[in-house]
Protein backbone atom coordinates (compact mmCIF):
# COMPACT_ATOMS: atom_id res chain seq x y z
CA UNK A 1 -6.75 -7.22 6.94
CA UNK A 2 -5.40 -10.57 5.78
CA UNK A 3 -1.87 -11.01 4.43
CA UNK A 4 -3.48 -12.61 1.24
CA UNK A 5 -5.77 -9.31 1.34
CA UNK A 6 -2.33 -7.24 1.86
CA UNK A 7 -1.06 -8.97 -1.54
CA UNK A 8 -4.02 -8.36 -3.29
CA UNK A 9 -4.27 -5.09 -2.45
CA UNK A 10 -0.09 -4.00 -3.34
CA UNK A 11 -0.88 -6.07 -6.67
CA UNK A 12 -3.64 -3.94 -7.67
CA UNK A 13 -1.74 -0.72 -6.55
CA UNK A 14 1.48 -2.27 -8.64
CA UNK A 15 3.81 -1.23 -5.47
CA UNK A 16 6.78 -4.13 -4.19
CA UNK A 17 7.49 -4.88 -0.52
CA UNK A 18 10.04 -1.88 -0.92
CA UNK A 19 7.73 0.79 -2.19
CA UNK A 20 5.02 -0.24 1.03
CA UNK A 21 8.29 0.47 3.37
CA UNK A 22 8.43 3.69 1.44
CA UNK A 23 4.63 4.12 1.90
CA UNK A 24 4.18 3.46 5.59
CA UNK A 25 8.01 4.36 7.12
CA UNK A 26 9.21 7.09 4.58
CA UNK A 27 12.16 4.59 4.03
CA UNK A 28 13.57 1.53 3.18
CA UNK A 29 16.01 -0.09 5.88
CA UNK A 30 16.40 -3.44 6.58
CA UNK A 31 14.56 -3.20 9.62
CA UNK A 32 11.33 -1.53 7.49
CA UNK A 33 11.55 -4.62 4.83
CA UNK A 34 11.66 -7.05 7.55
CA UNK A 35 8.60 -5.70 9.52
CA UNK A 36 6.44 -5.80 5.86
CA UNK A 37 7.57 -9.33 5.71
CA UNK A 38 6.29 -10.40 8.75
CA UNK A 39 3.28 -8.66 7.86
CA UNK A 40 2.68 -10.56 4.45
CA UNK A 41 3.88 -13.97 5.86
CA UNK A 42 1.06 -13.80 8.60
CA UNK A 43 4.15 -13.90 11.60
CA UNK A 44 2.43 -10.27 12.82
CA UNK A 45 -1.07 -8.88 12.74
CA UNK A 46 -1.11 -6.01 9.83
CA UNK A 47 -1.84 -2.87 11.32
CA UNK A 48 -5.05 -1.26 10.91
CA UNK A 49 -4.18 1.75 9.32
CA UNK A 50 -2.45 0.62 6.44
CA UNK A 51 -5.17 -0.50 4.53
CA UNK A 52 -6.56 3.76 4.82
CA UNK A 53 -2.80 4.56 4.01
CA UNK A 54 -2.79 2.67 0.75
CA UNK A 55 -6.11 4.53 0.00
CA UNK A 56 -4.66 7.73 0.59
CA UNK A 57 -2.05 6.41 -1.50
CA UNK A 58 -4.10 5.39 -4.40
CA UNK A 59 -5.85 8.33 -4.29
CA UNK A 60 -2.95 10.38 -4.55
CA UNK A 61 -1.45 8.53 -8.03
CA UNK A 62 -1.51 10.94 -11.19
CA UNK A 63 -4.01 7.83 -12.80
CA UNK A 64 -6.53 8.01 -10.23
CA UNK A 65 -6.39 12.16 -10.42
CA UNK A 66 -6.81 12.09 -13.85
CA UNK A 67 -9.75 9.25 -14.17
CA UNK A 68 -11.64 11.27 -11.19
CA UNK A 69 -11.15 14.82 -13.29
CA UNK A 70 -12.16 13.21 -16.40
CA UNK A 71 -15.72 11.15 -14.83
CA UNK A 72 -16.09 15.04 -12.77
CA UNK A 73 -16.39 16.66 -16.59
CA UNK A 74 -19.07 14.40 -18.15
């Protein structure tokens, strides 16, 4: 995944640089926002399971639940 394919992705999920800490750490320190940073700048590789941890994210949003239950009744 590509920093630019990072961006795209948060934007489309409507989740900061703070909220992806949250996502991937459990937290927010410093250290957390600093390490999504240098993801997002291209300064480190992203790893390769956040992209299927923002899934599993997505997937878990009240939105996406209640789209999924309502295309599952027709």
């Amino acid at each position: 995944m590509k920093p630019n394919q990072l961006k795209k992705l948060m934007n489309s999920l409507d989740i900061t640089q703070a909220d992806l800490s949250r996502i991937c750490f459990d937290q927010v320190t410093q250290s957390d926002r600093v390490i999504v940073s240098t993801w997002l700048s291209g300064a480190k590789p992203i790893p390769r399971w956040v992209k299927q941890m923002l899934t599993y994210y997505r997937l878990s949003q009240p939105r996406y639940l209640m789209l999924n239950k309502e295309l599952n009744n027709e």
